[in-house]
Protein backbone atom coordinates (compact mmCIF):
# COMPACT_ATOMS: atom_id res chain seq x y z
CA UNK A 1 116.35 106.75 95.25
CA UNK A 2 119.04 108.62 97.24
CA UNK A 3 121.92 106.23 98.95
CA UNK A 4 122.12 107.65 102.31
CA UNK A 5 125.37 106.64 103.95
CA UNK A 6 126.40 107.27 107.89
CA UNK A 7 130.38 106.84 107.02
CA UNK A 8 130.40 107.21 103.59
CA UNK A 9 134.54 107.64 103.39
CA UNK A 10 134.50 103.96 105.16
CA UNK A 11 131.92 102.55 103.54
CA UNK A 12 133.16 103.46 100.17
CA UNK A 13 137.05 102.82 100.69
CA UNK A 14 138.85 101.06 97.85
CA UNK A 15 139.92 98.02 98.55
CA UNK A 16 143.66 98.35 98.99
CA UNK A 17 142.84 100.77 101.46
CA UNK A 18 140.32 98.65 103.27
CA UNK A 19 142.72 95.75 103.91
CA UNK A 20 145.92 97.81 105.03
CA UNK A 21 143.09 98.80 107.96
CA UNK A 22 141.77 95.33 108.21
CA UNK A 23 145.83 93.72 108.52
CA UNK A 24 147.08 96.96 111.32
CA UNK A 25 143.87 96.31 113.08
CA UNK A 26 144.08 92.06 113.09
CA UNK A 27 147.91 92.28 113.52
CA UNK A 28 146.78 95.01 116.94
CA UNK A 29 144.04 92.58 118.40
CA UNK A 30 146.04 89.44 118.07
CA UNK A 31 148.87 90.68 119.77
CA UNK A 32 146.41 92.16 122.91
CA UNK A 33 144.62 89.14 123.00
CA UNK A 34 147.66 86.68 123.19
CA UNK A 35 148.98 88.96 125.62
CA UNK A 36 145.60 89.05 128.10
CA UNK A 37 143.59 86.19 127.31
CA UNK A 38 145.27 82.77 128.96
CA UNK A 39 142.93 80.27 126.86
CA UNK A 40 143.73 82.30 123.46
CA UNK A 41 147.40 81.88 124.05
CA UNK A 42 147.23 78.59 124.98
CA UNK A 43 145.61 77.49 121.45
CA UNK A 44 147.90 79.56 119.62
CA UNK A 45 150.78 78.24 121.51
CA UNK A 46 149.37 74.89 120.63
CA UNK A 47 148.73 75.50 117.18
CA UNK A 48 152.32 76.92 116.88
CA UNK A 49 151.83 81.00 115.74
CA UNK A 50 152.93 84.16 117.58
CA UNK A 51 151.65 87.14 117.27
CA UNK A 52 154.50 88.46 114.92
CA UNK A 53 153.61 85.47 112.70
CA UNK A 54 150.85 87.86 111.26
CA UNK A 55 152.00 89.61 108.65
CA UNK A 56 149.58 89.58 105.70
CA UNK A 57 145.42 89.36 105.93
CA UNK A 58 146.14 85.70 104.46
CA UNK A 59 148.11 84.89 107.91
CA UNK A 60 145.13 85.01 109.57
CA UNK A 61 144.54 81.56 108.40
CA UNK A 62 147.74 80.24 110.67
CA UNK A 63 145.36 80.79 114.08
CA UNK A 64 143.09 78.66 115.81
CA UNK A 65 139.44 78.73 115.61
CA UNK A 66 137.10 79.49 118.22
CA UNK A 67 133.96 77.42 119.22
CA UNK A 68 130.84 78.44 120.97
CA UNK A 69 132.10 75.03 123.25
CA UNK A 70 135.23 77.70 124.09
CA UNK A 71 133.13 80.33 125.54
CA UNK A 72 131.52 77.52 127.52
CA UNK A 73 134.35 76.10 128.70
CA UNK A 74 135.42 79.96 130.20
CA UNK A 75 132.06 80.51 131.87
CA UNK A 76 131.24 83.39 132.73
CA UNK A 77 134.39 86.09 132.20
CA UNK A 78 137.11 83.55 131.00
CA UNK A 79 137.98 85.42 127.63
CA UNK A 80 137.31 88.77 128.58
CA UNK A 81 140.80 91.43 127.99
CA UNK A 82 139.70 93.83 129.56
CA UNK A 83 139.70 94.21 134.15
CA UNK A 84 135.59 93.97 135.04
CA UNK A 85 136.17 97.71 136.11
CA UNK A 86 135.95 98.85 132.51
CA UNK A 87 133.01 96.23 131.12
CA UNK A 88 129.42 98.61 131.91
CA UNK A 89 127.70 96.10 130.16
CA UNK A 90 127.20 92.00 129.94
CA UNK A 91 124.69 90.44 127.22
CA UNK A 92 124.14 86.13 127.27
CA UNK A 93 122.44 83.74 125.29
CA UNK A 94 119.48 81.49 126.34
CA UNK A 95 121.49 78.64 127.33
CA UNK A 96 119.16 76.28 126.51
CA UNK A 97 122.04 73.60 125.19
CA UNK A 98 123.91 74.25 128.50
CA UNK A 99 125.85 76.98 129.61
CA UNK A 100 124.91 80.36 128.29
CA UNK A 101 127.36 82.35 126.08
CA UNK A 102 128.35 85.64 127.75
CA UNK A 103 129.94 88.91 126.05
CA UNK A 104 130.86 91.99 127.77
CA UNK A 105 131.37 95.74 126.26
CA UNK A 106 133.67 98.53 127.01
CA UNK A 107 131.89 101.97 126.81
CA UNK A 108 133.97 102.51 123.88
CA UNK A 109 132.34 99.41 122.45
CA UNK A 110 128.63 100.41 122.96
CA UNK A 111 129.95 103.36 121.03
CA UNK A 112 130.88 101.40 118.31
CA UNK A 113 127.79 98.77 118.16
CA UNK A 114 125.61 102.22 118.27
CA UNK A 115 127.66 103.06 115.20
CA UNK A 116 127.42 100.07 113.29
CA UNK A 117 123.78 99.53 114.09
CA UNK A 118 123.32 103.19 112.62
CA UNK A 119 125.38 102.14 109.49
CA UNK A 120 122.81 99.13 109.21
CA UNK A 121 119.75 101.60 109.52
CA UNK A 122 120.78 104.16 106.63
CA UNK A 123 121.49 100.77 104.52
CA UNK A 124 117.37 101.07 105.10
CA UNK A 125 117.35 104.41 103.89
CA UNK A 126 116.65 105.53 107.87
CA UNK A 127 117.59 108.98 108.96
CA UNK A 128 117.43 111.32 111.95
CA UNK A 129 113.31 112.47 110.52
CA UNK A 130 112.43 108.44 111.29
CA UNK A 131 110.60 106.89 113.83
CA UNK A 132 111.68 103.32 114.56
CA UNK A 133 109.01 101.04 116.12
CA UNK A 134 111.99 98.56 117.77
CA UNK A 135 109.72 95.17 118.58
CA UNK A 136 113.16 92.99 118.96
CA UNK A 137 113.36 91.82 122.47
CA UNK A 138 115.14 93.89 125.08
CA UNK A 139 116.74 92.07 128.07
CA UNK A 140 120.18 89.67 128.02
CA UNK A 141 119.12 89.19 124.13
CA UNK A 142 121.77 91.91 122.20
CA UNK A 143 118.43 92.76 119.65
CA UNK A 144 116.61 95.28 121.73
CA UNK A 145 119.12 96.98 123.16
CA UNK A 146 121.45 97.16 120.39
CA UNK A 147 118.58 98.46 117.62
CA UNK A 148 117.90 100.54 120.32
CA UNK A 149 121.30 102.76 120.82
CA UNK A 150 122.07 102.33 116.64
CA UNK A 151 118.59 104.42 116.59
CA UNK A 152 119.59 106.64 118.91
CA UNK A 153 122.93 107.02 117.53
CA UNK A 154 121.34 107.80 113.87
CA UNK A 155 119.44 110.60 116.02
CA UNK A 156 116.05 109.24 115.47
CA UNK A 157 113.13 108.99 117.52
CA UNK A 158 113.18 105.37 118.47
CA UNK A 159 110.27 103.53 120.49
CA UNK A 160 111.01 100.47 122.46
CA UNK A 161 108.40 98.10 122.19
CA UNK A 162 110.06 95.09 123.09
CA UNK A 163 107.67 92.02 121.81
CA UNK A 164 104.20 91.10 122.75
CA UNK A 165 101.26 92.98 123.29
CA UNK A 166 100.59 92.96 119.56
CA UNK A 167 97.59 94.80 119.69
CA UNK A 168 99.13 97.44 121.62
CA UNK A 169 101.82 98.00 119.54
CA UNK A 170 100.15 98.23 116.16
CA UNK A 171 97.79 101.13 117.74
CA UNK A 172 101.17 102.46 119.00
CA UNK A 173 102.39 102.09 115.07
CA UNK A 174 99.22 104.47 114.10
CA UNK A 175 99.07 106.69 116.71
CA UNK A 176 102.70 107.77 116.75
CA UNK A 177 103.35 107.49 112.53
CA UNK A 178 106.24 104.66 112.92
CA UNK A 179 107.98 104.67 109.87
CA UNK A 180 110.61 101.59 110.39
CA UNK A 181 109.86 98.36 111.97
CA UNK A 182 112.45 96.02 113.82
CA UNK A 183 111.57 92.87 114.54
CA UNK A 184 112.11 88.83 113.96
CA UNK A 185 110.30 87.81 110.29
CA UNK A 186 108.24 85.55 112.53
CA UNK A 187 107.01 88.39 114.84
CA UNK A 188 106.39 90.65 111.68
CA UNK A 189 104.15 88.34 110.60
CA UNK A 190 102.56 88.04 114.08
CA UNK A 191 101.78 91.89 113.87
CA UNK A 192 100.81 91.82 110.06
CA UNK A 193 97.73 88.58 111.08
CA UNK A 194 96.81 90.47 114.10
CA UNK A 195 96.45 93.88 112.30
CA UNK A 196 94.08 91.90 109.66
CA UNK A 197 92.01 90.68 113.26
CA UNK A 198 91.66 94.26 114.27
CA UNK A 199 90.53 95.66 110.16
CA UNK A 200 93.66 97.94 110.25
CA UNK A 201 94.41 98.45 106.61
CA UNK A 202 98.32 98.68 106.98
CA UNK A 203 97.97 101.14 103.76
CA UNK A 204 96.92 103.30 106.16
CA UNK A 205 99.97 103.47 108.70
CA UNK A 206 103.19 104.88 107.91
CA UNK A 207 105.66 102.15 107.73
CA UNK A 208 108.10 102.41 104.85
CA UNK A 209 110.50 99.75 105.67
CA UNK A 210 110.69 96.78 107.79
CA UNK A 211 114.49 95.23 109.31
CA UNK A 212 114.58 91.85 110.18
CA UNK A 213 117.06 89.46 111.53
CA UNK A 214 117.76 87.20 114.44
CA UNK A 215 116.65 83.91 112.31
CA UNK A 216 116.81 82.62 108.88
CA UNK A 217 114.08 83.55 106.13
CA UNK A 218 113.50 82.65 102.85
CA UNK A 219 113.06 84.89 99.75
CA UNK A 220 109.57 83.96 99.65
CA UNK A 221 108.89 84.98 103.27
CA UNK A 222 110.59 87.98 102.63
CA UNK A 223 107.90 88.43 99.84
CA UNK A 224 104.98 87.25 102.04
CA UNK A 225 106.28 90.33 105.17
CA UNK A 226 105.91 92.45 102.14
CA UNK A 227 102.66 92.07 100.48
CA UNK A 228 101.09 92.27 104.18
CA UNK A 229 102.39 94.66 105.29
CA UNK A 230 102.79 97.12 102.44
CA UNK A 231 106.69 97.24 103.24
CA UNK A 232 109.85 96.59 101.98
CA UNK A 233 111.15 94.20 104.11
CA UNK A 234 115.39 94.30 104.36
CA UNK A 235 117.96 91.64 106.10
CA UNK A 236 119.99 92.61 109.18
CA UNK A 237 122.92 90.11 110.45
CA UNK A 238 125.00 89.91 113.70
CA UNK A 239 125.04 87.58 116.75
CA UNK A 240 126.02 88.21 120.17
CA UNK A 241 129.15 86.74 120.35
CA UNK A 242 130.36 88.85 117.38
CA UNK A 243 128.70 92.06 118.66
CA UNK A 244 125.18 91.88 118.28
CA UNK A 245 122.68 92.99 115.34
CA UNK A 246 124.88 95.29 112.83
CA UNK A 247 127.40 92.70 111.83
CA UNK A 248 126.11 92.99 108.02
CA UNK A 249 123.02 94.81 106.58
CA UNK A 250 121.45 94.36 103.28
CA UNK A 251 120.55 98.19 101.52
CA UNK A 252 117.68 99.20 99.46
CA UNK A 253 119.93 99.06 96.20
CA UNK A 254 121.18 95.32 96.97
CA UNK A 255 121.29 92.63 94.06
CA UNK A 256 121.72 90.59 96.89
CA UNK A 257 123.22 90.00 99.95
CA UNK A 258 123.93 91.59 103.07
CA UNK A 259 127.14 94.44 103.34
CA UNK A 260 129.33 93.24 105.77
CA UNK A 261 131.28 96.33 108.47
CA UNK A 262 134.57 94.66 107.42
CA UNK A 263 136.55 97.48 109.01
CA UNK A 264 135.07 96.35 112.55
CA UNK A 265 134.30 91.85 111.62
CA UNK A 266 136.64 90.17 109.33
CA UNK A 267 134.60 87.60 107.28
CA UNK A 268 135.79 84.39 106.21
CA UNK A 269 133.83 81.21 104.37
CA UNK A 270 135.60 78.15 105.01
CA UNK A 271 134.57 74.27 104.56
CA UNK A 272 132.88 73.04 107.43
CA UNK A 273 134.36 69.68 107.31
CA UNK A 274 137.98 70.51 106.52
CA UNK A 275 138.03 74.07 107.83
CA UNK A 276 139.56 74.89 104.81
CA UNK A 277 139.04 78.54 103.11
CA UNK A 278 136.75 78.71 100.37
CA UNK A 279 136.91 81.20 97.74
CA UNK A 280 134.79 84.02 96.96
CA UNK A 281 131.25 83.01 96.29
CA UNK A 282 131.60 79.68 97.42
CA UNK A 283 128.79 77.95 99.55
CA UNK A 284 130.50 77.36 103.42
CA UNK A 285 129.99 78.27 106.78
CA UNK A 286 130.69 81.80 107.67
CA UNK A 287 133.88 82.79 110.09
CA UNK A 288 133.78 86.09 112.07
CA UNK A 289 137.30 87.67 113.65
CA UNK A 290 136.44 91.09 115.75
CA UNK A 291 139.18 93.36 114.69
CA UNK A 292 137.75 96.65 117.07
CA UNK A 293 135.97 95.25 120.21
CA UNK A 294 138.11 95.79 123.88
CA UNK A 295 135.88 93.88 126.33
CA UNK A 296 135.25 91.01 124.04
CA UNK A 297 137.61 90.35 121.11
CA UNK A 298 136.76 87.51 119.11
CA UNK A 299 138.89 85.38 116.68
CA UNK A 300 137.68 83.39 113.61
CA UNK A 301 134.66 82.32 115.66
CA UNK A 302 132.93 79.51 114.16
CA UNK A 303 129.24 80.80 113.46
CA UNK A 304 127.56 77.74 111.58
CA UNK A 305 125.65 79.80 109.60
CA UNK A 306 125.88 79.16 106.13
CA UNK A 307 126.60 81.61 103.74
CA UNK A 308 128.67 83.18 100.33
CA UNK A 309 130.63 86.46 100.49
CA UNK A 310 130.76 88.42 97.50
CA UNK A 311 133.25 91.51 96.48
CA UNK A 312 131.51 93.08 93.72
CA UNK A 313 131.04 96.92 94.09
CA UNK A 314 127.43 97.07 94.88
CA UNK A 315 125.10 99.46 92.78
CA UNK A 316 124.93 101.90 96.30
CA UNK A 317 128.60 102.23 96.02
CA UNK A 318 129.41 100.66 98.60
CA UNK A 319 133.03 99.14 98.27
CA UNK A 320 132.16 96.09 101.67
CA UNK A 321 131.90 92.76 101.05
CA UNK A 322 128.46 91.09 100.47
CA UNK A 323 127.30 88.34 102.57
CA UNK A 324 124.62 85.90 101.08
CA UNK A 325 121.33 85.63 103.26
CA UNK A 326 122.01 83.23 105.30
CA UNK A 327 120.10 79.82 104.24
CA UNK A 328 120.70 78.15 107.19
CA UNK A 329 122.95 76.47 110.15
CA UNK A 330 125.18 73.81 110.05
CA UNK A 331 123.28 72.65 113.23
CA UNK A 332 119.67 73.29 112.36
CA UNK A 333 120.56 71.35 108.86
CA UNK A 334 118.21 68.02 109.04
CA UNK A 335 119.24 65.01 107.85
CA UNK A 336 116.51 62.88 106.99
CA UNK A 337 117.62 59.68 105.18
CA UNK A 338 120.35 60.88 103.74
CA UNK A 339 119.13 64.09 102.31
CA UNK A 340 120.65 67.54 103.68
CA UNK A 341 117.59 69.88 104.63
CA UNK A 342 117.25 73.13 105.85
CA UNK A 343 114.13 74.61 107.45
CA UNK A 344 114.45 77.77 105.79
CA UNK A 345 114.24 75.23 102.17
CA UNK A 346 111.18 74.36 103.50
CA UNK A 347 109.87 77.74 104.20
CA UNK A 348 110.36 78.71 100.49
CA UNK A 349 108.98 75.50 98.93
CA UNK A 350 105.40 76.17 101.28
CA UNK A 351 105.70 80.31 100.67
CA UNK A 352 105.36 79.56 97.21
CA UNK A 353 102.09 77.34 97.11
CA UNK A 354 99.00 79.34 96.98
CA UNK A 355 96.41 78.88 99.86
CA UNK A 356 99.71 78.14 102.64
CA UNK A 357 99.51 80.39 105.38
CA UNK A 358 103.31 81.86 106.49
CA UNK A 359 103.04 79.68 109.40
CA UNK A 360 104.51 76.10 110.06
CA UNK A 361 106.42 73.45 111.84
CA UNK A 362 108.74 70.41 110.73
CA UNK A 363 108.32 67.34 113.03
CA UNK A 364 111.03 64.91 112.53
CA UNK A 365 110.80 61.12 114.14
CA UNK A 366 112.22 57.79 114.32
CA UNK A 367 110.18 54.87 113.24
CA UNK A 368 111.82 51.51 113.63
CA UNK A 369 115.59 52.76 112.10
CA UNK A 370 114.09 55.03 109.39
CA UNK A 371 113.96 59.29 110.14
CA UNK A 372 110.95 60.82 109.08
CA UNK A 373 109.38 64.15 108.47
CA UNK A 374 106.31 65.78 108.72
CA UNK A 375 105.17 69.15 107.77
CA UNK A 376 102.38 70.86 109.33
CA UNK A 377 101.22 74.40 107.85
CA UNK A 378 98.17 76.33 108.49
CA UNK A 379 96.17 76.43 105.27
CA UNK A 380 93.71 79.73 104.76
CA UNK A 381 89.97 79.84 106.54
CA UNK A 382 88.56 79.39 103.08
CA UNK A 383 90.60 76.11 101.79
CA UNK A 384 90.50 74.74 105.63
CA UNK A 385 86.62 74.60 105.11
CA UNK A 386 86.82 73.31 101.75
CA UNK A 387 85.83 69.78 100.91
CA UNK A 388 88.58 66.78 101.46
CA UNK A 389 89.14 66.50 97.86
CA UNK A 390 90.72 69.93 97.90
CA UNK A 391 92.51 69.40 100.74
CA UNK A 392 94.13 66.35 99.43
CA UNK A 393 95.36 67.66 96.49
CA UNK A 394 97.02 70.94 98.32
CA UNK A 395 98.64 67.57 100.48
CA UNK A 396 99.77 65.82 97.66
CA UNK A 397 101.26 69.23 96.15
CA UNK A 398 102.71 70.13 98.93
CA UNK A 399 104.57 66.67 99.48
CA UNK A 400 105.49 66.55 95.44
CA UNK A 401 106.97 69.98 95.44
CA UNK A 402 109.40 69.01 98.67
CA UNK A 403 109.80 65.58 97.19
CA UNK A 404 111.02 67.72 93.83
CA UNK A 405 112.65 70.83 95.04
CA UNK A 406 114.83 69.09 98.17
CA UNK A 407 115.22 65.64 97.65
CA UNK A 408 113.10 64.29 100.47
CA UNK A 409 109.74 62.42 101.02
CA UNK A 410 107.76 64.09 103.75
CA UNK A 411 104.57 63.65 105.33
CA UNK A 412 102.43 66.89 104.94
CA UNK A 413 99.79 67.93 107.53
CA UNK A 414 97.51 70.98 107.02
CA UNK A 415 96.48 72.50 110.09
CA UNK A 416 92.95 75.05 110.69
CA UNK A 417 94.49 78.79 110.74
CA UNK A 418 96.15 80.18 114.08
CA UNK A 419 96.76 76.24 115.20
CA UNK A 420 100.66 76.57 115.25
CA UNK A 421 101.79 78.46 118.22
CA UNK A 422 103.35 82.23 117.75
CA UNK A 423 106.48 83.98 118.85
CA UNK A 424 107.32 86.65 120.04
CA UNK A 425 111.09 86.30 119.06
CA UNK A 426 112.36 83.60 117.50
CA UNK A 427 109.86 80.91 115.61
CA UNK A 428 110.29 77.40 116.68
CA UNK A 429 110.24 75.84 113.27
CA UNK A 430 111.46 72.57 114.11
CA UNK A 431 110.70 69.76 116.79
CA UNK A 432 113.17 66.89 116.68
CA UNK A 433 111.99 63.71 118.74
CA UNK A 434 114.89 62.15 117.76
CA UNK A 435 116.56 63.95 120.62
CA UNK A 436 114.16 63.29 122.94
């Protein structure tokens, strides 16, 4: 299989070569940013470092981090560099913990998302001969849109779905030959069950390759998008306050993990206690610093997803830091008494139990002063309408393989097929009375 690169030169730098860009660009940004941004030069004022303090990659470590609570607290343009005469575009999050998170672009920085995003779509083998079914959601949410110009940008034909409509969009999949699907793993799985409801063989359409991002999935799920629908199914990485989808893409040839665009997002893995930084291919929570973007500059934003970075040359060639799939968040981790858990542990424990259905929902409660945790999953038609001594001893496997695998004893409900609510975007995997 051909590696197809869209700036090979970059993508295959050396090292040495890589970080004298990374160090001229950081050294650039922070000096632009202490200079524009009051609330940036406050903290570094606080924490003591001018921009001239910066003179090695490893300085980088001297400045302050930067919380989603900071973007809050500078509602709506508060950290923007550049005048509101030269931002054409605004993206925000939901808000649905309070204030939503806004990020603006320069034209010059659509440019460069387009760029990245195309970066992340030859990772996928994609070129300008493709047709890319985009299904991410298009709106204030950075996934449509961005998939959408990085498309564009490659010079394929992109169509822009949006979500929903699932039956329309899988006769749009076989009527106009798409050959790449972008979507959430959740909403890939939507398409893949309703397909099966309409008798659409997915042999029989042209998808060669699916990208996926926007929430954590497991290896199994991964394995699960696959075998339904006749795909290989790859991981795409960003969030809005970084730039949007195309922070880090994972490529056909991958032994794992996801190649981060260091030239454009500086990675870091520190501890998320101490804030301490970890080593290479240590277990922490991931740090982003934006070493390109005008409108929007970030620096060592806190992400809370957890990760591993990894420097070995990948087999594509590809000289740029590898970034673990991400396992989880430090604030969707669950602790139930005691134990650390992560819905996406979950995930893999059920994806890997025959007659489980890709499709469930962790319920955690309070009774008296003890947490607990149920798991619902949909179980197949067949098993559902089995007798109760099969179902009790899926239950009991179920609830012996978490009990084994993470640590933690959990109730386990199995639910009649098509029970558990579907997304569009994002799957709500957990509901958390506790915060009720």
């Amino acid at each position: 299989m051909e590696t197809i690169y869209w700036e090979e030169e970059m993508e295959t730098l050396p090292r040495a070569g890589l970080e004298s860009i990374q160090l001229k660009r950081l050294q650039k940004l922070v000096e632009r940013v202490y200079n524009t941004v009051e609330p940036y030069k406050r903290k570094m004022d606080e924490a003591g470092v001018k921009p001239e303090d910066i003179q090695s990659l490893k300085d980088i470590q001297k400045l302050p981090f930067t919380y989603k609570d900071d973007l809050r607290d500078n509602y709506p343009f508060g950290l923007f560099t550049v005048p509101m005469d030269d931002v054409v575009r605004v993206h925000a999050s939901s808000g649905t913990t309070g204030k939503p998170t806004v990020v603006g672009y320069t034209k010059k920085d659509i440019e460069l998302w387009a760029s990245v995003m195309a970066r992340a779509l030859s990772c996928a083998g994609a070129t300008k001969g493709d047709m890319i079914h985009n299904a991410y959601g298009y709106g204030l949410f950075t996934g449509g849109l961005g998939a959408h110009y990085g498309a564009e940008c490659l010079g394929a034909t992109v169509i822009p779905a949006s979500g929903g409509n699932s039956k329309r969009q899988i006769t749009i999949m076989k009527d106009f030959k798409s050959t790449v699907l972008m979507a959430t793993p959740s909403y890939a799985l939507n398409l893949a069950e309703t397909m099966e409801g309409m008798g659409i063989d997915p042999k029989s359409l042209s998808l060669k390759v699916g990208i996926f991002g926007a929430e954590p999935w497991s290896e199994n799920m991964r394995e699960e998008v696959e075998r339904k629908l006749n795909i290989r199914a790859v991981d795409v990485y960003g969030l809005s306050e970084v730039i949007g989808p195309g922070v880090a893409m994972e490529c056909l040839k991958s032994s794992g993990g996801m190649h981060v665009f260091e030239d454009h997002f500086y990675p870091e893995i520190i501890d998320p206690e101490t804030g301490e930084v970890l080593p290479p291919g240590e277990k922490g929570e991931l740090v982003f610093t934006t070493l390109t973007k005008e409108a929007f500059p970030i620096i060592r934003y806190r992400t809370k997803d957890i990760s591993r970075l990894f420097y070995e040359t990948c087999s594509c060639g590809r000289t740029l830091v590898r970034m673990e799939k991400v396992t989880g968040r430090t604030d969707d981790m669950l602790i139930i008494r005691g134990v650390n858990v992560f819905p996406s542990q979950v995930e893999h424990v059920l994806m890997g139990v025959e007659g489980v259905e890709p499709h469930y929902q962790i319920v955690v409660d309070r009774e008296g002063n003890m947490d607990t945790m149920e798991v619902r999953v949909e179980v197949s038609e067949g098993i559902f309408s089995d007798e109760i001594r099969v179902l009790e001893n899926l239950t009991k496997k179920i609830q012996n393989d978490i009990k084994d695998i993470l640590g933690v004893t959990s109730k386990v409900k199995l639910v009649e097929p098509k029970s558990i609510q579907r997304s569009e975007g994002k799957a709500q995997r957990v509901i958390d009375n506790r915060k009720i």
